[in-house]
Each structure stands twice: as C-alpha cells, then as structure tokens.
N, C-alpha and C. Protein backbone atom coordinates (compact mmCIF):
# COMPACT_ATOMS: atom_id res chain seq x y z
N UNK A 1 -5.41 18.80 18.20
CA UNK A 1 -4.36 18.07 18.88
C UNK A 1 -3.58 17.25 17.87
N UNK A 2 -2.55 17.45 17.62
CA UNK A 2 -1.36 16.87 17.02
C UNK A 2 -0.56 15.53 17.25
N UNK A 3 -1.13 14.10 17.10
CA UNK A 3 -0.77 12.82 17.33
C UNK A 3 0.89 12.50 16.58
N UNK A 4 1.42 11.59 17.14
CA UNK A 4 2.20 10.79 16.87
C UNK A 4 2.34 9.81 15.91
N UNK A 5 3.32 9.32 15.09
CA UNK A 5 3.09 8.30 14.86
C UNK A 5 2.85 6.79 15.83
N UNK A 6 3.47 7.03 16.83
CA UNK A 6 3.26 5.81 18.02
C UNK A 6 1.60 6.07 18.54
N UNK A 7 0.99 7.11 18.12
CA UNK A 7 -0.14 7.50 18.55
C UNK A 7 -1.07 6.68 17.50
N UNK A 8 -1.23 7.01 16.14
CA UNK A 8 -1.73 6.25 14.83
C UNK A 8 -1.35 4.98 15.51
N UNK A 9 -0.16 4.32 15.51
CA UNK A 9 -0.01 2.88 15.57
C UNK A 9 -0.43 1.97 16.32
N UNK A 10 -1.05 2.80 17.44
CA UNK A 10 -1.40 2.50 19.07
C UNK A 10 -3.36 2.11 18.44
N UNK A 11 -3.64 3.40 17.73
CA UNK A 11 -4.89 3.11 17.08
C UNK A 11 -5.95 2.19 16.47
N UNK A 12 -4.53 2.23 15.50
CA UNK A 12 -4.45 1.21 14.49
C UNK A 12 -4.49 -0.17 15.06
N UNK A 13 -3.86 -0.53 16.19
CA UNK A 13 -3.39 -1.66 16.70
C UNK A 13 -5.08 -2.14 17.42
N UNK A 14 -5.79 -1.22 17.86
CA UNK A 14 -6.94 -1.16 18.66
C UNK A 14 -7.84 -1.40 18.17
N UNK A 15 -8.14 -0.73 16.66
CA UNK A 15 -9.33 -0.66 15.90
C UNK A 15 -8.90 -1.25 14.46
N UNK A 16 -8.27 -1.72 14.10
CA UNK A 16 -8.30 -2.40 12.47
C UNK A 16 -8.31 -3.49 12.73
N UNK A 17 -8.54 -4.18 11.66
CA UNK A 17 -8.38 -5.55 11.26
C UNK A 17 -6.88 -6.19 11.17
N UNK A 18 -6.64 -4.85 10.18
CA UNK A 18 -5.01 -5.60 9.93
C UNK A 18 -4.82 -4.01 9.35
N UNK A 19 -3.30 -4.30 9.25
CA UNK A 19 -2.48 -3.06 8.69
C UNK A 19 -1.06 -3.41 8.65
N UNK A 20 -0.10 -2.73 7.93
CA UNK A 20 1.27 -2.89 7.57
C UNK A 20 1.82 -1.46 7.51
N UNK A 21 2.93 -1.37 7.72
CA UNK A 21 3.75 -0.32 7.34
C UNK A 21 5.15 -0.79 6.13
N UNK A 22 5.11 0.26 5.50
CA UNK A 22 6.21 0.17 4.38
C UNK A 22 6.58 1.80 4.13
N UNK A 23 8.42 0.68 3.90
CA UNK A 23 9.42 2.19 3.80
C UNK A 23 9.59 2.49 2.52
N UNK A 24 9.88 3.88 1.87
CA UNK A 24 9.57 4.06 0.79
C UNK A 24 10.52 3.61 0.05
N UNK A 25 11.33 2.20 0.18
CA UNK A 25 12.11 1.09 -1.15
C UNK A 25 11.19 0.25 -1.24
N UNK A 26 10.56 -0.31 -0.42
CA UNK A 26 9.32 -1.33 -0.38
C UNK A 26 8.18 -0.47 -1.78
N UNK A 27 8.02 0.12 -1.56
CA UNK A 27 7.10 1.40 -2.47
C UNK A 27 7.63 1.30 -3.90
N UNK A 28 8.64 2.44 -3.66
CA UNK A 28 9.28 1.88 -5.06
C UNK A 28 9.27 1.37 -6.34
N UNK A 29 9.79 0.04 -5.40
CA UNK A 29 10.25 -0.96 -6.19
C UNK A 29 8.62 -1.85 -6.36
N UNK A 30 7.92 -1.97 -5.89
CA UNK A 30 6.65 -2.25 -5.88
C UNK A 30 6.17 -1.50 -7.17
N UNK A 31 6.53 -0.37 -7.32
CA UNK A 31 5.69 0.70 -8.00
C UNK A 31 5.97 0.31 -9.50
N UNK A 32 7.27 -0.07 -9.57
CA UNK A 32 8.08 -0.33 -11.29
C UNK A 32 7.00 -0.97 -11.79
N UNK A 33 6.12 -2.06 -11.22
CA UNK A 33 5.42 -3.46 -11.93
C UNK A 33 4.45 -2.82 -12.94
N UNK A 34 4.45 -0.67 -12.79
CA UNK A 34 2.77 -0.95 -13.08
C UNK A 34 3.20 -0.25 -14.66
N UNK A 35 4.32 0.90 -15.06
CA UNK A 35 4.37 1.06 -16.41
C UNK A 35 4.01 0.23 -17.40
N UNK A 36 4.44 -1.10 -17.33
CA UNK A 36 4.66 -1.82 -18.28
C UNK A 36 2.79 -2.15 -18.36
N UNK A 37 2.03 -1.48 -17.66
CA UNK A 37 0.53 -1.83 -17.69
C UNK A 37 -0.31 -0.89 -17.95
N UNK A 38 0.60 0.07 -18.41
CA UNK A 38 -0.14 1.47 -18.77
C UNK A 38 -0.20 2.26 -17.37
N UNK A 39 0.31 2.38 -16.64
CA UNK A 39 0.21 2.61 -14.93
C UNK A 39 0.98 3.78 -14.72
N UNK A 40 1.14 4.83 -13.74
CA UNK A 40 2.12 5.25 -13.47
C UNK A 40 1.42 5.99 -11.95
N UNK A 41 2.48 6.19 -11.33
CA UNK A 41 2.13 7.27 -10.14
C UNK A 41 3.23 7.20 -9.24
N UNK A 42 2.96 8.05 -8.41
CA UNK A 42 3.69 8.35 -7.06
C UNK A 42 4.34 7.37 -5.86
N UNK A 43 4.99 7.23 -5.39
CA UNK A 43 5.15 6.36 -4.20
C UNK A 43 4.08 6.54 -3.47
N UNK A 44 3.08 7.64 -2.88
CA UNK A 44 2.42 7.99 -2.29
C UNK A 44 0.95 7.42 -2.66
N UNK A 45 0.71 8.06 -3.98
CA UNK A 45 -0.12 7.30 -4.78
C UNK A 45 0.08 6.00 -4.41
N UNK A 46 1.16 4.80 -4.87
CA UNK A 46 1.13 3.55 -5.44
C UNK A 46 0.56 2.65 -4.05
N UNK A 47 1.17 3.65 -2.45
CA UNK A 47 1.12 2.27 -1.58
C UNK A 47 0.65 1.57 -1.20
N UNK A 48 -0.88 1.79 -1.86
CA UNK A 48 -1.50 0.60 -1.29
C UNK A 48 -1.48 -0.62 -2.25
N UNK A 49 -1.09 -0.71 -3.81
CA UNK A 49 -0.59 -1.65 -4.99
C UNK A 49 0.67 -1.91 -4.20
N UNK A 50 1.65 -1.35 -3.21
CA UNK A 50 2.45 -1.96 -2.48
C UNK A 50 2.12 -2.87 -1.46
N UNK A 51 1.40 -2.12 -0.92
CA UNK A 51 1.06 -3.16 0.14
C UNK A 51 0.22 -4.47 -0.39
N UNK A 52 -0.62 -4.53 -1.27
CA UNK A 52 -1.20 -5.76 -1.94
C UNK A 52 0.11 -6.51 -2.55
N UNK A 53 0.99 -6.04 -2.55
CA UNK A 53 2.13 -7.13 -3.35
C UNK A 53 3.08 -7.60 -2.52
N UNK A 54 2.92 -6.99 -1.72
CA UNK A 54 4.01 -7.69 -0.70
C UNK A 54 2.98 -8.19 0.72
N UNK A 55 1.99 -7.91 1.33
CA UNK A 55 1.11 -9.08 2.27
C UNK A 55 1.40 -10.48 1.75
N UNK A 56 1.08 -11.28 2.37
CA UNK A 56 0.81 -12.48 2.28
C UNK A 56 -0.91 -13.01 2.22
N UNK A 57 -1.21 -12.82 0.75
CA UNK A 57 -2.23 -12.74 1.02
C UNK A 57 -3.42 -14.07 1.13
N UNK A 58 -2.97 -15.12 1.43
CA UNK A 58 -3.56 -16.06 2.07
C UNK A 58 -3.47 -15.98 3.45
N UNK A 59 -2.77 -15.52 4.48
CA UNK A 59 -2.97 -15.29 5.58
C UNK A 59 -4.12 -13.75 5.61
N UNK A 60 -4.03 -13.15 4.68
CA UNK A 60 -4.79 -12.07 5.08
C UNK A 60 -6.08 -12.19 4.63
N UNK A 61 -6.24 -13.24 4.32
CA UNK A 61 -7.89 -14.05 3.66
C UNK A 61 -8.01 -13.91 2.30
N UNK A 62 -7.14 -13.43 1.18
CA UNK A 62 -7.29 -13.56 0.08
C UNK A 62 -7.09 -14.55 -0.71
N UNK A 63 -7.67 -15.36 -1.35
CA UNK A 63 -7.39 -16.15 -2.44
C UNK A 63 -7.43 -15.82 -4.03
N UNK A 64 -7.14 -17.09 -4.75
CA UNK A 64 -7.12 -16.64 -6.41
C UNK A 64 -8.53 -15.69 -7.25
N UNK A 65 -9.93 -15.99 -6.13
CA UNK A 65 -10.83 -15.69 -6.82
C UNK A 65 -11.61 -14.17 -6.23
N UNK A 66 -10.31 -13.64 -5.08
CA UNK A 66 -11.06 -12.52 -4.53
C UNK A 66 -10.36 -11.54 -5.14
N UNK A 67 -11.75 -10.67 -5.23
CA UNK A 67 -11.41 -9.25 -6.11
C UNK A 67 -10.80 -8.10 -5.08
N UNK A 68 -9.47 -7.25 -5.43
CA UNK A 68 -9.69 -6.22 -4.79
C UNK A 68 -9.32 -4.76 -5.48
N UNK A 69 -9.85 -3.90 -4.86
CA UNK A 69 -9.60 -2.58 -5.55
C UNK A 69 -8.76 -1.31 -4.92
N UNK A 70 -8.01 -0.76 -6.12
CA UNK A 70 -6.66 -0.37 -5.19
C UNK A 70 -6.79 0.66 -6.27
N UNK A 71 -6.90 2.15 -5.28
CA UNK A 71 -6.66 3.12 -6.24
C UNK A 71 -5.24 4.10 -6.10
N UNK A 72 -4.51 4.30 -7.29
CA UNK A 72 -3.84 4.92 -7.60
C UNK A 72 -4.08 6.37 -7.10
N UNK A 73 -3.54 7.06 -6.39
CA UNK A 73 -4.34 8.17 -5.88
C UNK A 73 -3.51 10.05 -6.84
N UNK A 74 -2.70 9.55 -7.26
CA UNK A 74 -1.36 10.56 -7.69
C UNK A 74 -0.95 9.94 -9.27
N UNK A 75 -0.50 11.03 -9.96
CA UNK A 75 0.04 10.81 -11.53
C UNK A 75 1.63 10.31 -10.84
N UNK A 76 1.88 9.99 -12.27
CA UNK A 76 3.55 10.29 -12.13
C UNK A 76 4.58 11.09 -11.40
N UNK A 77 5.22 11.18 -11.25
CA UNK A 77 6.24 12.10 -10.57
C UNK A 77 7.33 11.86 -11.25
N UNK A 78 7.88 13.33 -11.84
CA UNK A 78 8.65 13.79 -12.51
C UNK A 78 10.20 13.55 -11.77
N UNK A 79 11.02 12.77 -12.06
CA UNK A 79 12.16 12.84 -11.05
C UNK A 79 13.43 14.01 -11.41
C-alpha cells in the first residue's frame, strides 16, 4: 500500500518525539558549511546536518555539552 505524504505526516505527528520538514534551499545552503571541513555530500545525504543547524536546539533539549551524531549518508554530487 502506497502512503502519502499527509499520510507520513499524520504518523509522524502520532508517534515521534519531534520532527521538521525542510525544502531543498534550507538543505543547500545548510550543506555549504561542511567543505571548508573536509565534508562533502548530497542534499539528500546532508539533511539531517540541516536539520541540526537550523532547530532550535535548546527548545529541542540540546545544550553546549550534548553530543550528537549525524551521518552523511551520500558523496558529493557532481553538478
């Protein structure tokens, strides 16, 4: 059976903690920060280093001393 996105969101809304959506300029431009760190990948790859940069992450329970881990899932993309 073949869901929706209003179907995921309905889900999501039911069973997570928290979640965000981002359009792929949010991505992006998120994504530039990581060359300069030896970094590279995909919009696809990057979004969840998007989504950690743009939350607010004292409302989302993070502070200066919490660790988190965010994997790059995709190389570069050749434009």
């Amino acid at each position: 059976m073949q869901g929706t996105l209003a179907d995921a969101l309905k889900t999501l809304a039911r069973n997570a903690d928290a979640f965000l959506t981002l359009d792929d300029a949010e991505v992006e431009t998120a994504i530039e920060a990581l060359p300069p760190h030896g970094l590279a990948t995909s919009p696809s790859g990057g979004a969840g280093f998007a989504g950690l940069a743009l939350i607010d992450r004292k409302a989302a329970g993070l502070s200066a001393t919490s660790r988190v881990v965010i994997y790059l899932s995709e190389g570069a993309v050749d434009a």
